[in-house]
N, C-alpha and C. Protein backbone atom coordinates (compact mmCIF):
# COMPACT_ATOMS: atom_id res chain seq x y z
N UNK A 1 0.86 -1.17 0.00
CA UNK A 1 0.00 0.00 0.00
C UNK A 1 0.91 1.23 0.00
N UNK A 2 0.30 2.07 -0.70
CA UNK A 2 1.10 3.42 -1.13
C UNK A 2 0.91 4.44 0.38
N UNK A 3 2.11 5.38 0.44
CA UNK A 3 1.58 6.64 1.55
C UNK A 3 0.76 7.72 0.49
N UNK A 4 0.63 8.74 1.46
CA UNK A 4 -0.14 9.30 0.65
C UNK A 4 -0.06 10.71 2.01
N UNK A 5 0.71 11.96 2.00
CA UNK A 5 0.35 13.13 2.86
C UNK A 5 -0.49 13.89 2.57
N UNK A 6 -1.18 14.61 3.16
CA UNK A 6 -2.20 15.09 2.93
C UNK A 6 -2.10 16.52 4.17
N UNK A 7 -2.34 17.80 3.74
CA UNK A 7 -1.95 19.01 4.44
C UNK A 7 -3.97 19.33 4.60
N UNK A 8 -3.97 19.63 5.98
CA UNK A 8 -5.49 20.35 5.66
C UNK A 8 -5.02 21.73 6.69
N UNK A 9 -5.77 22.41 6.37
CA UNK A 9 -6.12 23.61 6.74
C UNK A 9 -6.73 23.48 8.45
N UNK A 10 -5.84 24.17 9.27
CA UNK A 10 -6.10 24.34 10.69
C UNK A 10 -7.65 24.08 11.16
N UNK A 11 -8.57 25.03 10.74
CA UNK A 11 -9.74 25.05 10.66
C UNK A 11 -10.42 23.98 10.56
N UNK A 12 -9.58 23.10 9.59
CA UNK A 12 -10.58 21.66 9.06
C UNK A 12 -10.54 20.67 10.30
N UNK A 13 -9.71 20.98 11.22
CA UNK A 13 -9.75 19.99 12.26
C UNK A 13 -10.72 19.70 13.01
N UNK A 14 -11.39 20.47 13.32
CA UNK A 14 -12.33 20.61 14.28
C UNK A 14 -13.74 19.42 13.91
N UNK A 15 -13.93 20.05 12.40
CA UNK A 15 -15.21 19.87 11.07
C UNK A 15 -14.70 17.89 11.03
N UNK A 16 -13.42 17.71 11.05
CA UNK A 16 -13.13 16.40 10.65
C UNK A 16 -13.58 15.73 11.80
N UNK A 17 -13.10 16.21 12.92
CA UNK A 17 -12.92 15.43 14.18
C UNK A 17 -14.39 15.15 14.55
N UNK A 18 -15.51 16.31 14.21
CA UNK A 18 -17.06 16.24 14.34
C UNK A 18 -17.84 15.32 13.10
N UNK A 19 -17.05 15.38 11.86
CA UNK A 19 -17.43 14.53 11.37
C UNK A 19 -17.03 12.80 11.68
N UNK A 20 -15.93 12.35 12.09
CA UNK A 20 -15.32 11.65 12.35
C UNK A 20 -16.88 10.66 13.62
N UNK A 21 -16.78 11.79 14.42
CA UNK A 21 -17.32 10.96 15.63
C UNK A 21 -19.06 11.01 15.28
N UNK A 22 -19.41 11.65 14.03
CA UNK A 22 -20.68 11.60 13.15
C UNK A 22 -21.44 9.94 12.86
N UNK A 23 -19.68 9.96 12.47
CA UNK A 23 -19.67 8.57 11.38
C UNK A 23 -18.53 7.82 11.36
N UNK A 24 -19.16 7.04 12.54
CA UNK A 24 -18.05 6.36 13.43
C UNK A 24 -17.65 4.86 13.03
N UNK A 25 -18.17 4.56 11.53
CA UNK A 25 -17.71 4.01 10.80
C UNK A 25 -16.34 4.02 9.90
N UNK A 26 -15.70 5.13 9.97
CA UNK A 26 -14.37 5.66 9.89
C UNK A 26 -13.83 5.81 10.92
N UNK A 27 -12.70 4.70 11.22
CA UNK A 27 -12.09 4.07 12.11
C UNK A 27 -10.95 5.22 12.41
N UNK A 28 -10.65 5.95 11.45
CA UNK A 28 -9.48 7.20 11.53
C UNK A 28 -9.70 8.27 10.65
N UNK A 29 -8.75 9.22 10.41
CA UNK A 29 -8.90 9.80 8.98
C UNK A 29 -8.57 9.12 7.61
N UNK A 30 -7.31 8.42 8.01
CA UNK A 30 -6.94 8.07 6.64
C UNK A 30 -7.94 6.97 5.85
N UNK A 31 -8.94 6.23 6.90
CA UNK A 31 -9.99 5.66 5.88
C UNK A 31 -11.37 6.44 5.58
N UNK A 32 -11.11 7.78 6.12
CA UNK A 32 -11.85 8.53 5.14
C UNK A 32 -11.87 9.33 4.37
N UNK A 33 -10.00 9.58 4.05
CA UNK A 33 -9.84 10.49 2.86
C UNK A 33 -9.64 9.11 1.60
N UNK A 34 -9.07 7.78 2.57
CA UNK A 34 -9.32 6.67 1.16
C UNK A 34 -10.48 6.22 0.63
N UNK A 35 -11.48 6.94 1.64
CA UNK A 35 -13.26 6.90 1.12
C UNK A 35 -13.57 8.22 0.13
N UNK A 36 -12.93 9.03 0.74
CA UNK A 36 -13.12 10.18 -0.15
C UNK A 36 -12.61 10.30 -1.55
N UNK A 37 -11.57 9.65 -1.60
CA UNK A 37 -10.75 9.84 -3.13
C UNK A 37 -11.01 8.52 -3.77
N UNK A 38 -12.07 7.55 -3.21
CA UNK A 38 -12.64 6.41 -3.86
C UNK A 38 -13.86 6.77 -5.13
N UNK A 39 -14.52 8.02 -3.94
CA UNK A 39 -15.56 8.27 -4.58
C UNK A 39 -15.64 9.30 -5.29
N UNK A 40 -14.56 9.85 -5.20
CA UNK A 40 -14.03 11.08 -6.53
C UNK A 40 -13.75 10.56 -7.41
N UNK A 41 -12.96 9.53 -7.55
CA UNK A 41 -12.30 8.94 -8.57
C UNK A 41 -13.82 7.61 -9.26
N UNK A 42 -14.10 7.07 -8.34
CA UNK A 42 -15.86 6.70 -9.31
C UNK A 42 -16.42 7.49 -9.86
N UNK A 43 -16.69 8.89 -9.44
CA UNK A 43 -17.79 9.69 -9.63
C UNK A 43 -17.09 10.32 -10.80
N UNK A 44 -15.95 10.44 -10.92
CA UNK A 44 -14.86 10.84 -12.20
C UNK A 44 -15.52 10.22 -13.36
N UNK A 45 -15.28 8.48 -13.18
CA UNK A 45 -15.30 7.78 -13.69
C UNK A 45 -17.02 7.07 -14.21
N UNK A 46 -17.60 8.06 -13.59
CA UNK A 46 -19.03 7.09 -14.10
C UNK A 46 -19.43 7.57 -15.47
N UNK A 47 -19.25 8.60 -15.89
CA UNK A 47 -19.68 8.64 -16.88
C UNK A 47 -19.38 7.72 -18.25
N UNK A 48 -17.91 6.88 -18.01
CA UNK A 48 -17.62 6.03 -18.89
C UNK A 48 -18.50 4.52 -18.51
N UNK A 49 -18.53 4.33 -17.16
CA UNK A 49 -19.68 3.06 -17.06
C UNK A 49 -20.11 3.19 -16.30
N UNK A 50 -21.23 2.63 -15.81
CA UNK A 50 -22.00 2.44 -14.71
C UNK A 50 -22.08 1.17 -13.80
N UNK A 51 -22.31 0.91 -12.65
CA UNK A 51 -22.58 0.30 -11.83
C UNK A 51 -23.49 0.56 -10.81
N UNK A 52 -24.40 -0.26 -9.64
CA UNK A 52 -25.43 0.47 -9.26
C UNK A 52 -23.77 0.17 -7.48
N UNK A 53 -24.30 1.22 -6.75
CA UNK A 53 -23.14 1.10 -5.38
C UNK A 53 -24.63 0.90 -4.40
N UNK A 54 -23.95 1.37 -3.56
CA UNK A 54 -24.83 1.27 -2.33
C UNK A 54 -25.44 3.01 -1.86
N UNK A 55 -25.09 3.76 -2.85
CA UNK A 55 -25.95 5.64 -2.83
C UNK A 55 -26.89 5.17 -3.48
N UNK A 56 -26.78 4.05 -4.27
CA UNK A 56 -27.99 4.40 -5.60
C UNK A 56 -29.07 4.30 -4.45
N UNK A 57 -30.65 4.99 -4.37
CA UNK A 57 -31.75 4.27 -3.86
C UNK A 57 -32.59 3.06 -4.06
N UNK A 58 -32.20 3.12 -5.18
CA UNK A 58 -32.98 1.48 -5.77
C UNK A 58 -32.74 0.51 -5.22
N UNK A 59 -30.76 0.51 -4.97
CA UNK A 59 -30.26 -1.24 -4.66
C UNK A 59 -30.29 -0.26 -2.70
N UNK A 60 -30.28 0.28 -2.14
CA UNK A 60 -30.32 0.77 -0.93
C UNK A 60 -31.69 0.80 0.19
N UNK A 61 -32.97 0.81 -1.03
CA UNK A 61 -33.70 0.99 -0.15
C UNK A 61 -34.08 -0.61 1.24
N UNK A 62 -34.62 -0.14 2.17
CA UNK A 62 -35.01 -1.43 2.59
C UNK A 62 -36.04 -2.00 2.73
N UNK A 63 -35.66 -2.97 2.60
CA UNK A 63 -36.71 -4.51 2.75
C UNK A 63 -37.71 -4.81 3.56
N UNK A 64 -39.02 -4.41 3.48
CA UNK A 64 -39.62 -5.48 4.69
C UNK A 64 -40.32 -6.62 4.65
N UNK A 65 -40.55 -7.50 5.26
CA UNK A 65 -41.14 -9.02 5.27
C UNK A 65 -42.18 -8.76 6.14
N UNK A 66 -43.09 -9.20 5.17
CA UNK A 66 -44.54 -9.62 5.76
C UNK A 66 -44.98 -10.68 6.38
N UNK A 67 -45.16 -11.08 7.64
CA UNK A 67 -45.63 -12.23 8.19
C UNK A 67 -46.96 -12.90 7.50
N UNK A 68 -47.97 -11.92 7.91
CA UNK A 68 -49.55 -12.23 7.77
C UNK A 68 -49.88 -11.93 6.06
N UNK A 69 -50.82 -11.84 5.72
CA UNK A 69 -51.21 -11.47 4.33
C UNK A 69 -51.95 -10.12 4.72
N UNK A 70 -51.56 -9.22 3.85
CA UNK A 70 -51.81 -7.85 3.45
C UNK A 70 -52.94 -7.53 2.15
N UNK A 71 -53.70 -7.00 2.43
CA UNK A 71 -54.72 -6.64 1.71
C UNK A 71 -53.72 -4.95 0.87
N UNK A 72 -53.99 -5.96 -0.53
CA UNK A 72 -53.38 -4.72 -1.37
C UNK A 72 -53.74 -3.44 -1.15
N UNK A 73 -54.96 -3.28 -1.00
CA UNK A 73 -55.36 -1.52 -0.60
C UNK A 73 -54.99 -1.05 0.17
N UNK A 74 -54.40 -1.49 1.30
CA UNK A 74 -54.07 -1.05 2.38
C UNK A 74 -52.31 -0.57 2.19
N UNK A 75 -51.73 -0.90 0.77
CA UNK A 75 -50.41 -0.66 1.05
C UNK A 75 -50.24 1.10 -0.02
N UNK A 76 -49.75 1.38 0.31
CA UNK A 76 -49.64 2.93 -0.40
C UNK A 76 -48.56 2.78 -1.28
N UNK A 77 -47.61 2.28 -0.94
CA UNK A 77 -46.24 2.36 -1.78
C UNK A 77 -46.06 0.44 -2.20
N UNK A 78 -45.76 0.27 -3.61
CA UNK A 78 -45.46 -1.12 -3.19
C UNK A 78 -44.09 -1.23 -4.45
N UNK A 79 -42.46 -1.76 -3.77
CA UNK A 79 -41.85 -1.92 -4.40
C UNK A 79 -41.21 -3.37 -4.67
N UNK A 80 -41.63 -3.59 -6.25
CA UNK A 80 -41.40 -5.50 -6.73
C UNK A 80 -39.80 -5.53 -7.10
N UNK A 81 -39.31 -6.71 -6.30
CA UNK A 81 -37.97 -6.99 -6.26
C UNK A 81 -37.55 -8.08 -5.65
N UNK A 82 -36.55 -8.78 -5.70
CA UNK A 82 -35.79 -9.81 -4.64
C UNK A 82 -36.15 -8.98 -3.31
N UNK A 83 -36.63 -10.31 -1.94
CA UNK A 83 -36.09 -9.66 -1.03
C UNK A 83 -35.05 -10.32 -0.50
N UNK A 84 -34.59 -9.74 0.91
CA UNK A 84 -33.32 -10.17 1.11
C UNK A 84 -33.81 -10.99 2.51
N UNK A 85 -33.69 -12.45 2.37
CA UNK A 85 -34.28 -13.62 3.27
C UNK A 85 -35.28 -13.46 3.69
């Protein structure tokens, strides 16, 4: 794996450190500037192809499972797809 320095601006510390503990799925910074320049470099890149990720809403939205049987009128929104188990 490559290094990679990265200079931010005094100011940005604060904004990172609040984002950081936001989205505490980023274990440090450096896996979220390697999130960040993932998705620059896709978003660069989509216009030559596509793929659906996990922003799209389509493949993101979620799933629910019905136990009982549901009387169609009663549902307002209904979206047909695989569900997931």
């Amino acid at each position: 794996m490559g290094t990679l320095n990265v200079k931010i601006p005094d100011e940005m510390e604060e904004d990172i450190e609040a984002f950081l503990e936001r989205n505490p799925h980023y274990l440090n910074k450096s896996e979220l500037v390697r999130d960040a320049l993932r998705h620059a470099i896709e978003s660069d890149s989509a216009g030559r192809r596509w793929s659906p990720g996990e922003d799209d809403p389509i493949f993101s939205a979620p799933t629910v499972t019905v136990e009982e049987p549901v009387d169609e009128g009663d549902i307002d929104d209904v979206v047909y797809g695989d569900a997931d188990g």
